[in-house]
C-alpha atoms as a PDB file:
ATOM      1  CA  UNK A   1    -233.752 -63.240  13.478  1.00  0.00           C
ATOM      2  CA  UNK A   2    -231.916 -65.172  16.253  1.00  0.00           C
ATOM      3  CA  UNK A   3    -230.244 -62.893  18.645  1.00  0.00           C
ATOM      4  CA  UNK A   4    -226.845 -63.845  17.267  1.00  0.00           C
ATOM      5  CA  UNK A   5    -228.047 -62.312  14.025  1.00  0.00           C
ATOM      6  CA  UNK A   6    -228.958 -59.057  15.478  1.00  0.00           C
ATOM      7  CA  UNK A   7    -227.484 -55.998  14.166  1.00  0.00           C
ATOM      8  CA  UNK A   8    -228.937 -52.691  12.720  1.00  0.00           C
ATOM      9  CA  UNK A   9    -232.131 -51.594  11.243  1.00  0.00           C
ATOM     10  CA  UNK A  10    -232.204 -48.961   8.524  1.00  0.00           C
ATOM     11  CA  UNK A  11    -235.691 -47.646   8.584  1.00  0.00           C
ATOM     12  CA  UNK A  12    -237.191 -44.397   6.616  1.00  0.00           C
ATOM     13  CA  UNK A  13    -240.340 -42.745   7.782  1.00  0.00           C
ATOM     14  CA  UNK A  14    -239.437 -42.870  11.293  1.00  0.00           C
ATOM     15  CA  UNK A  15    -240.663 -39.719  12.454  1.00  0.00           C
ATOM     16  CA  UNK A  16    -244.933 -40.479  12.566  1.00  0.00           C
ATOM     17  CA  UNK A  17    -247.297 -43.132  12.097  1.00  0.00           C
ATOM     18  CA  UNK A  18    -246.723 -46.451  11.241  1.00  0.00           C
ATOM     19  CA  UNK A  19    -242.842 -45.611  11.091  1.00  0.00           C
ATOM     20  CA  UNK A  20    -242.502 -44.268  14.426  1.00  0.00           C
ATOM     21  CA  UNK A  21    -244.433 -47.176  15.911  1.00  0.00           C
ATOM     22  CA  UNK A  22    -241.860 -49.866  14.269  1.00  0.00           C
ATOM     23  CA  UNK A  23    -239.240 -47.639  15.429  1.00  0.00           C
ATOM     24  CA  UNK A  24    -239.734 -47.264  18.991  1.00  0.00           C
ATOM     25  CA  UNK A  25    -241.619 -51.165  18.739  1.00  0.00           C
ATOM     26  CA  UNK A  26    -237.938 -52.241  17.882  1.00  0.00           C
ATOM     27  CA  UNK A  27    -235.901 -50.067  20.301  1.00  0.00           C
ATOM     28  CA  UNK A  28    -238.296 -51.485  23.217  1.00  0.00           C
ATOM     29  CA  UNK A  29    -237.376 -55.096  22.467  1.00  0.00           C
ATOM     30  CA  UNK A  30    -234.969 -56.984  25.413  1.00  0.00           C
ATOM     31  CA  UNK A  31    -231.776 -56.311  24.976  1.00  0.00           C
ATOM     32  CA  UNK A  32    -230.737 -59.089  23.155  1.00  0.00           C
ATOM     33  CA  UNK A  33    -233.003 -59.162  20.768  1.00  0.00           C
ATOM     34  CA  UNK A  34    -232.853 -54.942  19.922  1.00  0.00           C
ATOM     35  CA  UNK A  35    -231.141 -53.802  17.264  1.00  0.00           C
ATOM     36  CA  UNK A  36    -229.050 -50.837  16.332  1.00  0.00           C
ATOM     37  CA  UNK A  37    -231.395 -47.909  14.446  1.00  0.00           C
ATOM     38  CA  UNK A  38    -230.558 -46.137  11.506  1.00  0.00           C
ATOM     39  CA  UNK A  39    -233.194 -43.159  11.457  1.00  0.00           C
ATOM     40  CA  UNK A  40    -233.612 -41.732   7.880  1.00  0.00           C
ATOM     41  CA  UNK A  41    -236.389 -39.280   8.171  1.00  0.00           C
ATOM     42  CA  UNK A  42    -236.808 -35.695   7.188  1.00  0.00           C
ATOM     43  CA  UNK A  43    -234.320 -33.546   9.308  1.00  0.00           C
ATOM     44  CA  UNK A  44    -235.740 -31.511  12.461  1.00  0.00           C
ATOM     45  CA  UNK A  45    -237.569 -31.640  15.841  1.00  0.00           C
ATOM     46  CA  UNK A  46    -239.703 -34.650  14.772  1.00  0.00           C
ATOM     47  CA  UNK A  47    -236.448 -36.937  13.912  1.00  0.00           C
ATOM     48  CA  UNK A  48    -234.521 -35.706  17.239  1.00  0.00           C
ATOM     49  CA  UNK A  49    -237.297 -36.758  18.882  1.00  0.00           C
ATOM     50  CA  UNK A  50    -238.000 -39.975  17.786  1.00  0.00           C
ATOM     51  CA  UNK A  51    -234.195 -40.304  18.407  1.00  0.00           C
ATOM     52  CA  UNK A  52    -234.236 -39.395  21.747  1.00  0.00           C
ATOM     53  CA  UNK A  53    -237.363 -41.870  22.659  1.00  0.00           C
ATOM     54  CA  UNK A  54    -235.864 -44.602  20.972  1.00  0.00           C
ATOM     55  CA  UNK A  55    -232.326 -44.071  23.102  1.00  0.00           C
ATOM     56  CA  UNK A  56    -234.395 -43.882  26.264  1.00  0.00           C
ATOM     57  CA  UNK A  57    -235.703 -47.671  25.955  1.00  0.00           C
ATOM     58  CA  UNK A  58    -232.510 -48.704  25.673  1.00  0.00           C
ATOM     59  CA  UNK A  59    -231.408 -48.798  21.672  1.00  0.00           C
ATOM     60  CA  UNK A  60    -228.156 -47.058  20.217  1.00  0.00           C
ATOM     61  CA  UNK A  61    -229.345 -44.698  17.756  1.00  0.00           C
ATOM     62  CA  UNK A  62    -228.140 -42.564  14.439  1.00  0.00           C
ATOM     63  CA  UNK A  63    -230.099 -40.048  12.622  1.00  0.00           C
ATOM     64  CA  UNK A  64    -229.304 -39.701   9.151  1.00  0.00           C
ATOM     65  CA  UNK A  65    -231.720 -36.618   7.963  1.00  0.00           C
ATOM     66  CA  UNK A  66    -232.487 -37.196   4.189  1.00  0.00           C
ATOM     67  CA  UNK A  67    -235.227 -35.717   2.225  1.00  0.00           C
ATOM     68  CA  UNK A  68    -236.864 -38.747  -0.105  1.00  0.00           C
ATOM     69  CA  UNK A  69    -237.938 -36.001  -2.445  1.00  0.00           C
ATOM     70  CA  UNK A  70    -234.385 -35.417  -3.613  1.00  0.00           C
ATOM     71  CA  UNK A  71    -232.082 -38.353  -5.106  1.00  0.00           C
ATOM     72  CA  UNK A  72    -228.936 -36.548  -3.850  1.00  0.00           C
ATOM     73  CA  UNK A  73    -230.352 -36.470  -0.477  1.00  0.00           C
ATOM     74  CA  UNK A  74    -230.891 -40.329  -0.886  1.00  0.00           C
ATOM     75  CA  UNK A  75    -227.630 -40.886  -2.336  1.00  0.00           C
ATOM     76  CA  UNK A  76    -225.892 -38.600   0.586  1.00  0.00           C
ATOM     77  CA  UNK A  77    -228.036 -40.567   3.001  1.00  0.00           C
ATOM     78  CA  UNK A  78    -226.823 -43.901   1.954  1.00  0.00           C
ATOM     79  CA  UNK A  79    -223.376 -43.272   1.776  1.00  0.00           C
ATOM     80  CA  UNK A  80    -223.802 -41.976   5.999  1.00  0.00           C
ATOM     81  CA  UNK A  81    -225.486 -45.488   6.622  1.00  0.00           C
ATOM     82  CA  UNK A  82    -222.334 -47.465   4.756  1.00  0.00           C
ATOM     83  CA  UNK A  83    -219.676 -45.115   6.812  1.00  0.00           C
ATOM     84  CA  UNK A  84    -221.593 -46.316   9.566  1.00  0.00           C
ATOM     85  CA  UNK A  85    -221.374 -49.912   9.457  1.00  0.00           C
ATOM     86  CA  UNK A  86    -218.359 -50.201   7.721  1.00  0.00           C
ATOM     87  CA  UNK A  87    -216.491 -48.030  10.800  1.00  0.00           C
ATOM     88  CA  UNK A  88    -217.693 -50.271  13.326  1.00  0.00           C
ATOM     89  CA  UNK A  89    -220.310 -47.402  14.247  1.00  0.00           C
ATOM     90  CA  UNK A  90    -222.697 -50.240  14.338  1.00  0.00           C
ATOM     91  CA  UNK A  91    -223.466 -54.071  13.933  1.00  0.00           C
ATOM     92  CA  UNK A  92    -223.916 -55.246  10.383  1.00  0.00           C
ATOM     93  CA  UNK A  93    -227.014 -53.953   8.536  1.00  0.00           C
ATOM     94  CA  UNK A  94    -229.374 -56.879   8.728  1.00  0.00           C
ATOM     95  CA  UNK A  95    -232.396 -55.384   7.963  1.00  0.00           C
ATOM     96  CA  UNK A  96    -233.972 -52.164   5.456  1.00  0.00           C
ATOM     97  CA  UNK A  97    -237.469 -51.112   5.837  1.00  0.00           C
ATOM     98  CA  UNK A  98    -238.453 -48.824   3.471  1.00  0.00           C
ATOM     99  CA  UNK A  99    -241.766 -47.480   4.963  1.00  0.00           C
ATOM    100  CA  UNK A 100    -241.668 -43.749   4.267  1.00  0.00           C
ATOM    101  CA  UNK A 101    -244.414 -42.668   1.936  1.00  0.00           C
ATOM    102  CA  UNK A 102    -246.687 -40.038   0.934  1.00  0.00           C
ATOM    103  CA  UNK A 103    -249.968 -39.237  -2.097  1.00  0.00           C
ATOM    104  CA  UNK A 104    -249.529 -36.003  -3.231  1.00  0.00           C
ATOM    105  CA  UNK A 105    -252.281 -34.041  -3.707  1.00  0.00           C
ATOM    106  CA  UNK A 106    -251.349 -32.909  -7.399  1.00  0.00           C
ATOM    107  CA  UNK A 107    -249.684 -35.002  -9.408  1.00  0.00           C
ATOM    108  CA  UNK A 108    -248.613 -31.648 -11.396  1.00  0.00           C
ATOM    109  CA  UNK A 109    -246.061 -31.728  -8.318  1.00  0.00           C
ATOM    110  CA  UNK A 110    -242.337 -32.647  -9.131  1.00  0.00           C
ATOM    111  CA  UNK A 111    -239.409 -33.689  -7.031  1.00  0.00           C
ATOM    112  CA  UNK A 112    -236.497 -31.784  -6.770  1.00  0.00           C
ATOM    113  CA  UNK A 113    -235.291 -34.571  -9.563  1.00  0.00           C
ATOM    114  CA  UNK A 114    -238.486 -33.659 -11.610  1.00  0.00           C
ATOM    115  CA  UNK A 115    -240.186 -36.319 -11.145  1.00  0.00           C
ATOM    116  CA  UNK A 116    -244.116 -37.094 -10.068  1.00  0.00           C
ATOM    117  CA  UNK A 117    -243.812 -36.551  -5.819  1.00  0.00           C
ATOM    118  CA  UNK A 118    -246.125 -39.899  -5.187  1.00  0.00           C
ATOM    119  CA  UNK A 119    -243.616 -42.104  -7.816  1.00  0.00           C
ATOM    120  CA  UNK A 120    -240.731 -40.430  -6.416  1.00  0.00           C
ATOM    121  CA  UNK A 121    -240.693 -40.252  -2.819  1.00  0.00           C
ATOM    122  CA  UNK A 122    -242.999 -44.140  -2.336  1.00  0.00           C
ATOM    123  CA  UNK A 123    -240.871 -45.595  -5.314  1.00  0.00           C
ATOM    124  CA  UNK A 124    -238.164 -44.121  -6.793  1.00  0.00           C
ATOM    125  CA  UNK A 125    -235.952 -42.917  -3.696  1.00  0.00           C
ATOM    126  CA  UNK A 126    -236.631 -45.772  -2.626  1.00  0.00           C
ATOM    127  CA  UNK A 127    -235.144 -47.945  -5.159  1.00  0.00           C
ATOM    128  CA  UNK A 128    -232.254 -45.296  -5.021  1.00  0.00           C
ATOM    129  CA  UNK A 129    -231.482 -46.169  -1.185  1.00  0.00           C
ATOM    130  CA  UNK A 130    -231.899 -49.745  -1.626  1.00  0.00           C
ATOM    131  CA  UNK A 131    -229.725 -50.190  -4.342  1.00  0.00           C
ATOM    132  CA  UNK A 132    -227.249 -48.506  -3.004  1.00  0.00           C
ATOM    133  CA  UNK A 133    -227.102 -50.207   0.190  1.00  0.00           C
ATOM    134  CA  UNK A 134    -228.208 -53.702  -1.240  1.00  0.00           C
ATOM    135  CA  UNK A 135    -224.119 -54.811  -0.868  1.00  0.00           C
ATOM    136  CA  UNK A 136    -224.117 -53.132   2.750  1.00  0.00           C
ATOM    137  CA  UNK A 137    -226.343 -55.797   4.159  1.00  0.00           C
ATOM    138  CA  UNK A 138    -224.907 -58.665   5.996  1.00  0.00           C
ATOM    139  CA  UNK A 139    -226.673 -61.955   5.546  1.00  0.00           C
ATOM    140  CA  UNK A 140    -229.707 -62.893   6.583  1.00  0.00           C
ATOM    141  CA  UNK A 141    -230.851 -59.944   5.992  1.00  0.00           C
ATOM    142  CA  UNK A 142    -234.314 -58.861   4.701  1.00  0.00           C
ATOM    143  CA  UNK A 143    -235.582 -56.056   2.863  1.00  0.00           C
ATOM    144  CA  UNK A 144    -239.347 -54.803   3.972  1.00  0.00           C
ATOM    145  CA  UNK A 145    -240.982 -52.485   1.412  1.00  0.00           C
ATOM    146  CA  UNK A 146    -244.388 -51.084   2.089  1.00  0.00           C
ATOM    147  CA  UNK A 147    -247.089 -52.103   0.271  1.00  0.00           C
ATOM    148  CA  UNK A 148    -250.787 -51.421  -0.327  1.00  0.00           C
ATOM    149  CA  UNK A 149    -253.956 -53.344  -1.649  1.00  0.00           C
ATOM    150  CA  UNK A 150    -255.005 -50.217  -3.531  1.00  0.00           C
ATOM    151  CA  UNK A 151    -253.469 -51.619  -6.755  1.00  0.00           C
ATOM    152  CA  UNK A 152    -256.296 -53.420  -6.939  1.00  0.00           C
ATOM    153  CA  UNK A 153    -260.487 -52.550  -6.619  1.00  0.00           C
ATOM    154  CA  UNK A 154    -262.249 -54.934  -4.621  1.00  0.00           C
ATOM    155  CA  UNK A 155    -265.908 -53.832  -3.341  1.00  0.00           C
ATOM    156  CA  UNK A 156    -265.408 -51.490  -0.807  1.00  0.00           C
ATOM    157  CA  UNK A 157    -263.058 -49.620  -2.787  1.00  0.00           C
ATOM    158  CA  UNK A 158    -265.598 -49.295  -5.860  1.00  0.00           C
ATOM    159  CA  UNK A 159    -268.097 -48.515  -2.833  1.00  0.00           C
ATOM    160  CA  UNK A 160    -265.667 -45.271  -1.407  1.00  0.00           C
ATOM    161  CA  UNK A 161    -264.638 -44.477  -4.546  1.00  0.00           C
ATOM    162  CA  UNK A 162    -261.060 -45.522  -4.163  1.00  0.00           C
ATOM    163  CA  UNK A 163    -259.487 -45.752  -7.930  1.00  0.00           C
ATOM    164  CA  UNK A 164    -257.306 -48.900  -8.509  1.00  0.00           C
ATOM    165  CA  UNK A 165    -253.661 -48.377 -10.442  1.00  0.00           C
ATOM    166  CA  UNK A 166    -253.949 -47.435 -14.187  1.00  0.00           C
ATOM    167  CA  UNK A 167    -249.861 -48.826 -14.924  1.00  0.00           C
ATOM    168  CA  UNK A 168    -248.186 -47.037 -17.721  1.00  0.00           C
ATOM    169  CA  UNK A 169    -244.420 -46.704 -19.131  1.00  0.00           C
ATOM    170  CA  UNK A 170    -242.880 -46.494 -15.909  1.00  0.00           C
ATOM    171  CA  UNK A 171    -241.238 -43.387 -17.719  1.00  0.00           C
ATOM    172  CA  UNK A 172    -244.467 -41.943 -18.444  1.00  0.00           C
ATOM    173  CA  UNK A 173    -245.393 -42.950 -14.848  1.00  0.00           C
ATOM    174  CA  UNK A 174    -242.659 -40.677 -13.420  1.00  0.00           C
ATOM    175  CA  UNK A 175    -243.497 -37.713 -15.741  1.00  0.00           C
ATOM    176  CA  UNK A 176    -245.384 -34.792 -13.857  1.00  0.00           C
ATOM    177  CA  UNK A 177    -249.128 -34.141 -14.958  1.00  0.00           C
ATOM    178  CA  UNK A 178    -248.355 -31.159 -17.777  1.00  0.00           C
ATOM    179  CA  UNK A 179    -249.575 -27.671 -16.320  1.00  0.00           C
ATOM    180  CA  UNK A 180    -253.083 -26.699 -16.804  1.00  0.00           C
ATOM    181  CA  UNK A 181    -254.329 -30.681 -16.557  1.00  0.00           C
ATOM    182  CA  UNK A 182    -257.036 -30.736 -14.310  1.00  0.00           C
ATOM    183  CA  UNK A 183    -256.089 -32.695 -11.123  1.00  0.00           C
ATOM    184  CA  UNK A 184    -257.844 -33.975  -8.241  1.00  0.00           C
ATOM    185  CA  UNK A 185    -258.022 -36.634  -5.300  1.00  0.00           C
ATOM    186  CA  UNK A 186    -258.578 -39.197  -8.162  1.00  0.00           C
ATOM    187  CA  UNK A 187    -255.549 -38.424 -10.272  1.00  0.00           C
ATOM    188  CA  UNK A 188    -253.690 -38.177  -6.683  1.00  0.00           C
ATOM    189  CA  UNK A 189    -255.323 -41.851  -5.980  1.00  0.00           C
ATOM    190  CA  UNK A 190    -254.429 -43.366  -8.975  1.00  0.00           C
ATOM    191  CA  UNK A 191    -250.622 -42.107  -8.577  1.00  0.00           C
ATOM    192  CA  UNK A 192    -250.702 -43.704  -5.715  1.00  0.00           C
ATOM    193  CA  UNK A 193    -252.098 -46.757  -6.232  1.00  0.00           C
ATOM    194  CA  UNK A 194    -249.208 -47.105  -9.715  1.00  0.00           C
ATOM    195  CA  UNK A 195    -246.522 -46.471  -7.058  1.00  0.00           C
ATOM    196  CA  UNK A 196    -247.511 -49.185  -4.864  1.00  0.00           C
ATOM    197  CA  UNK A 197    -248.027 -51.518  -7.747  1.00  0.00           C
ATOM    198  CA  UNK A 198    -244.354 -50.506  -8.646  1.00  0.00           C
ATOM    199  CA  UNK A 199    -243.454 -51.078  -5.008  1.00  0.00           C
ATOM    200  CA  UNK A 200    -244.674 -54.512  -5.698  1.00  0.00           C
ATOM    201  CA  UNK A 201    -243.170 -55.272  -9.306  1.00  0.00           C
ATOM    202  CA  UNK A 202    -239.629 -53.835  -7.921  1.00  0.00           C
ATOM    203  CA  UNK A 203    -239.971 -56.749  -4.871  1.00  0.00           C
ATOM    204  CA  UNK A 204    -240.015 -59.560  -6.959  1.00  0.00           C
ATOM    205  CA  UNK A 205    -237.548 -58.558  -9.558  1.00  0.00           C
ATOM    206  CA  UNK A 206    -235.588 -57.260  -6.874  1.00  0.00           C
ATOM    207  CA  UNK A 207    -235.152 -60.713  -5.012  1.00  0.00           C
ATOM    208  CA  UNK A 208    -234.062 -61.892  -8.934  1.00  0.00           C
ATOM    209  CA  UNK A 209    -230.798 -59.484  -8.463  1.00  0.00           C
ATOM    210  CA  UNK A 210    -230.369 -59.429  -4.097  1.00  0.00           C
ATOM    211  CA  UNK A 211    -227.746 -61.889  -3.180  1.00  0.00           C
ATOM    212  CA  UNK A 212    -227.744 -65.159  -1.548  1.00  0.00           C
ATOM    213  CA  UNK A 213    -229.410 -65.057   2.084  1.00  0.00           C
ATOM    214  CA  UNK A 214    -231.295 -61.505   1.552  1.00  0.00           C
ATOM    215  CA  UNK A 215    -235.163 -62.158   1.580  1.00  0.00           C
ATOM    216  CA  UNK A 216    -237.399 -59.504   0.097  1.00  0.00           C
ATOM    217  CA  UNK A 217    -241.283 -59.072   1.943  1.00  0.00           C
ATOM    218  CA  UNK A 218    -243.776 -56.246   1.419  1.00  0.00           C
ATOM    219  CA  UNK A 219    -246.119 -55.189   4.060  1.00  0.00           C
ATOM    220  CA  UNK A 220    -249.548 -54.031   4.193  1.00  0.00           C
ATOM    221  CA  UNK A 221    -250.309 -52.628   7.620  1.00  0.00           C
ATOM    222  CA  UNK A 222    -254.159 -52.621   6.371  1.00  0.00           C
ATOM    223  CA  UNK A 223    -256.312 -49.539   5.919  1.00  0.00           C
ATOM    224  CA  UNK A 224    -254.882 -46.784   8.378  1.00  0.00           C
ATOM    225  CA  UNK A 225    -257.130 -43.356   8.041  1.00  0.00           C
ATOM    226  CA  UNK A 226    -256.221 -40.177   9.270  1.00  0.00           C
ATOM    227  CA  UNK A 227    -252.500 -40.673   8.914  1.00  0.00           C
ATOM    228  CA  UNK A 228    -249.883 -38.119   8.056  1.00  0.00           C
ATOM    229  CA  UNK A 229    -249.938 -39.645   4.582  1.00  0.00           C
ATOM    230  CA  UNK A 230    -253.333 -37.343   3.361  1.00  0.00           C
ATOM    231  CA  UNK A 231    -251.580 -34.775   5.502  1.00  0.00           C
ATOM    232  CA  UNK A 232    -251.651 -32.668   1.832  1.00  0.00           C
ATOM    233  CA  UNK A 233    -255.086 -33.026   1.136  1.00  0.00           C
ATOM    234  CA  UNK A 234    -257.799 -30.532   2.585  1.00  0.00           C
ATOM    235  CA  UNK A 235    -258.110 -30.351   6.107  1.00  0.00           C
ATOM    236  CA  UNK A 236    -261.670 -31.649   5.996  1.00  0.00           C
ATOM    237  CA  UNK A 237    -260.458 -35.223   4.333  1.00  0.00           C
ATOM    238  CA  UNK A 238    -257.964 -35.156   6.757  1.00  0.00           C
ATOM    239  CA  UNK A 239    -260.679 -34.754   9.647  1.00  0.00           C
ATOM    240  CA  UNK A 240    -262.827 -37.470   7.795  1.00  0.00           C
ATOM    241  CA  UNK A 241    -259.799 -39.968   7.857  1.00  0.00           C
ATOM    242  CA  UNK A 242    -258.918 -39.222  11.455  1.00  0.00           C
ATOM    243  CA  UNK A 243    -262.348 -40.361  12.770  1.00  0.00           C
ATOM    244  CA  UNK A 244    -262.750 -42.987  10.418  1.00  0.00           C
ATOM    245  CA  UNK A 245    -259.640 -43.983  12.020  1.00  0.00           C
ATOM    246  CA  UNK A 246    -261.496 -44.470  15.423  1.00  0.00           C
ATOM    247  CA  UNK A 247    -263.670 -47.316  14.283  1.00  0.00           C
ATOM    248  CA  UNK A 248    -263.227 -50.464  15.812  1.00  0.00           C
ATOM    249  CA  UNK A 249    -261.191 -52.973  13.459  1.00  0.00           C
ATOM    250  CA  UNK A 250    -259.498 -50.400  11.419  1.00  0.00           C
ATOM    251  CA  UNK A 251    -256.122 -50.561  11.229  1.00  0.00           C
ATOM    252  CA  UNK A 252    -253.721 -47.727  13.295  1.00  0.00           C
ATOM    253  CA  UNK A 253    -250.076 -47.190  13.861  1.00  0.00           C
ATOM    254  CA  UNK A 254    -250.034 -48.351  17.122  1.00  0.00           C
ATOM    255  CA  UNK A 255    -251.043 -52.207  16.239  1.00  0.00           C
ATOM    256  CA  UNK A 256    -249.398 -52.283  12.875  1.00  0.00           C
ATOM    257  CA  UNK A 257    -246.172 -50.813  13.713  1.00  0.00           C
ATOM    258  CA  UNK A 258    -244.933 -53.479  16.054  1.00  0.00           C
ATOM    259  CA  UNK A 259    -246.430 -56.276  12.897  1.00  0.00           C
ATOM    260  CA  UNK A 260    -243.986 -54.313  10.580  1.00  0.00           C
ATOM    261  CA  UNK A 261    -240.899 -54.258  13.220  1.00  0.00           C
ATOM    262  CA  UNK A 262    -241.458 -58.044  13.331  1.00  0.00           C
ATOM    263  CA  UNK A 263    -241.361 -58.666   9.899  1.00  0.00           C
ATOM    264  CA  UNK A 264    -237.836 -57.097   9.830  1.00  0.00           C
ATOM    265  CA  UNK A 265    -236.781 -58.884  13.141  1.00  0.00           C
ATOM    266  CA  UNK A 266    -238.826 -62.026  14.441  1.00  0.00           C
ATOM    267  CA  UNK A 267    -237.436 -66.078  13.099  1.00  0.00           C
ATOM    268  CA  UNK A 268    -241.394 -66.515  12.554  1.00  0.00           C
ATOM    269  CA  UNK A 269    -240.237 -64.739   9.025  1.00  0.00           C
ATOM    270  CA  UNK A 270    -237.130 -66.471   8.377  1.00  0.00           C
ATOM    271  CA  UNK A 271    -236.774 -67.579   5.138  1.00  0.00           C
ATOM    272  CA  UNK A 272    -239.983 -65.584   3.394  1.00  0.00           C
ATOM    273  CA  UNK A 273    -239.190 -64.140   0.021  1.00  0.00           C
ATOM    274  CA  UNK A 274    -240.147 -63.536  -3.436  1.00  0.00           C
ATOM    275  CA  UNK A 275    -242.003 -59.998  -2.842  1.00  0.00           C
ATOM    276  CA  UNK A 276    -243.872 -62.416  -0.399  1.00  0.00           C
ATOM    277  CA  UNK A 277    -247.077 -60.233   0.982  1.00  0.00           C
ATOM    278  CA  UNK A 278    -247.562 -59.743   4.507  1.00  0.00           C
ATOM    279  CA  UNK A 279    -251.072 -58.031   5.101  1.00  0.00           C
ATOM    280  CA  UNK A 280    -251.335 -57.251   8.360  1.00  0.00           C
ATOM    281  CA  UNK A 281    -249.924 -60.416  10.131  1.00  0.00           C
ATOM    282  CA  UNK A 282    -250.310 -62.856   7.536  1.00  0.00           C
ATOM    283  CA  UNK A 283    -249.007 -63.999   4.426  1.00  0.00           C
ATOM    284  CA  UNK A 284    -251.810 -63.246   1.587  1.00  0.00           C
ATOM    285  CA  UNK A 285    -252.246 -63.738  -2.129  1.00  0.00           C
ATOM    286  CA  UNK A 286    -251.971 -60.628  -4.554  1.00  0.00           C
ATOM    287  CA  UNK A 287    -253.953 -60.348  -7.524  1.00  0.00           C
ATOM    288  CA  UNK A 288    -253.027 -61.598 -10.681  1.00  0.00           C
ATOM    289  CA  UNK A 289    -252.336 -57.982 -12.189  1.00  0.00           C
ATOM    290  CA  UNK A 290    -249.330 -57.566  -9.479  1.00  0.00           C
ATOM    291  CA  UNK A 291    -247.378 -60.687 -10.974  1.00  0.00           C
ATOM    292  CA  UNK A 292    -246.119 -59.606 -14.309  1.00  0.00           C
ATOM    293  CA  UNK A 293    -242.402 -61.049 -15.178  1.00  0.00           C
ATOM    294  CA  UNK A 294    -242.436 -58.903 -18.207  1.00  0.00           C
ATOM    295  CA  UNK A 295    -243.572 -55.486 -16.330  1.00  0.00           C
ATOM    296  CA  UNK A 296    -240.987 -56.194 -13.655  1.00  0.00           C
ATOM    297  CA  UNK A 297    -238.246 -56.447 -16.247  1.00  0.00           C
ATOM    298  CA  UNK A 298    -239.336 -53.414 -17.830  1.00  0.00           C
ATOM    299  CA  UNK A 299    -239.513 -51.294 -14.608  1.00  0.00           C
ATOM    300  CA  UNK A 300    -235.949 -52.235 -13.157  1.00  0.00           C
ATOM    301  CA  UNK A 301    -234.700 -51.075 -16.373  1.00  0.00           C
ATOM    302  CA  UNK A 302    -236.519 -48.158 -16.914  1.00  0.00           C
ATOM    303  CA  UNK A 303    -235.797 -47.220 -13.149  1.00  0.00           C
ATOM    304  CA  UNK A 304    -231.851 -47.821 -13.989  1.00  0.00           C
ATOM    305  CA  UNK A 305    -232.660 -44.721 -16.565  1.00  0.00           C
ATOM    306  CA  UNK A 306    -234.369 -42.369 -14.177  1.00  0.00           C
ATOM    307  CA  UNK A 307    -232.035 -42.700 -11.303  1.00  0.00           C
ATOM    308  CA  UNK A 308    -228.640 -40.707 -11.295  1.00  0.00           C
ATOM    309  CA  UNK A 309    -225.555 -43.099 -11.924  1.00  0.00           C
END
């Protein structure tokens, strides 16, 4: 954005990882080009902190705590972002990155809304905060959701065993394995990998409804190991990930978080839409499976059903 057009950032996830990165990537900017920072992250030490950081290199800050795992928390957290702007708290909301994600381990595991965690907290919330904030942006504004390429198996995926999405009903997506199914890291994978499909169905049928001068993206950071999103798997994964991580080429918070503040801030962007994908710092091509006018249709209603009114 030009610096005329700078105003606030509403970003989830800000507390670790790739969220934390973009956070304090877009409080460090010059001061003409930084934005205000809406912080919507789990309440606690981790948020004040992040806070405090980001005030330090110069940005004006608000935390909103909200837990993504509960739709009144959502609902709650967007109504504190609207006060905000609409009191003169801060500039005009110009930009919402929805980055905050996680892969439960169980997909027995509901929400406080009863819902699948994965779906819930990567899709559904935030579908919830979006849509209720969609008329709070000023434009240009943009809309970053994060994406992931593991809709998809290419050959390294097959080769680490990494399932690909297995898209149902988005009802029957949101429904809780029954008790006593047997679980595991591939049931977890495969949630995962139908919430990030979603993520990408919702984009483009989202830019269908946003109004003029709001341009919808979704970013893949590339493949980040040893992040706090297997932080509910077994601590030996977890170990595995965080030296895979180490490997030169793969993808970390540090490099990808200032690619995902730019996406949200930087004119080189101006004027992408569509659910246009950004992997890494480039536009790419998705797979033919992730365009599917009739799926997209399907999921914005069905989502309109599972969210409270």
């Amino acid at each position: 954005m030009t610096t005329t057009e700078t105003g606030t950032v509403l970003i989830t996830g800000p507390t670790r990882g790739l969220g934390r990165s973009a956070t304090l990537a877009m409080a460090g900017r010059p001061a003409r080009e930084r934005p205000d920072l809406l912080l919507a992250g789990r309440g606690g030490k981790a948020l004040i902190e992040v806070a405090a950081e980001a005030r330090a290199r110069g940005a004006r800050v608000h935390e909103i705590p909200v837990d993504l795992a509960r739709l009144a928390d959502v609902r709650a957290a967007a109504a504190t972002a609207r006060h905000l702007v609409e009191s003169g708290a801060v500039r005009p909301l110009r930009a919402l990155i929805a980055n905050a994600g996680l892969m439960s381990p169980d997909t027995r595991t509901a929400s406080a809304d009863g819902y699948e965690l994965t779906f819930a907290v990567n899709y559904l919330a935030h579908a919830q905060l979006i849509g209720d904030l969609l008329g709070s942006l000023t434009a240009p504004a943009r809309v970053v959701l994060l994406g992931s390429n593991v809709y998809s198996a290419n050959f390294w995926r097959r080769l680490l065993g990494v399932p690909p999405a297995e898209w149902r009903d988005p009802a029957e997506l949101a429904r809780p394995a029954a008790a006593g199914t047997a679980t595991g890291l591939r049931a977890s994978g495969v949630a995962y990998a139908n919430a990030k499909l979603a993520v990408l169905y919702y984009a483009h049928e989202l830019q269908r409804h946003a109004g003029p001068g709001v341009d919808v993206t979704v970013f893949e950071p590339g493949w980040m190991p040893g992040t706090a999103l297997s932080r509910g798997t077994p601590e030996v994964f977890q170990a595995i990930g965080r030296a895979l991580g180490r490997l030169p080429g793969v993808s970390t918070p540090q490099r990808s978080g200032p690619l995902l503040a730019s996406l949200a801030l930087d004119d080189r962007w101006a004027g992408l839409r569509d659910g246009a994908f950004v992997v890494k710092g480039r536009v790419a091509g998705v797979r033919p499976v992730a365009h599917d006018p009739d799926r997209e249709r399907r999921l914005w209603a069905a989502t309109a059903g599972l969210l409270p009114v």
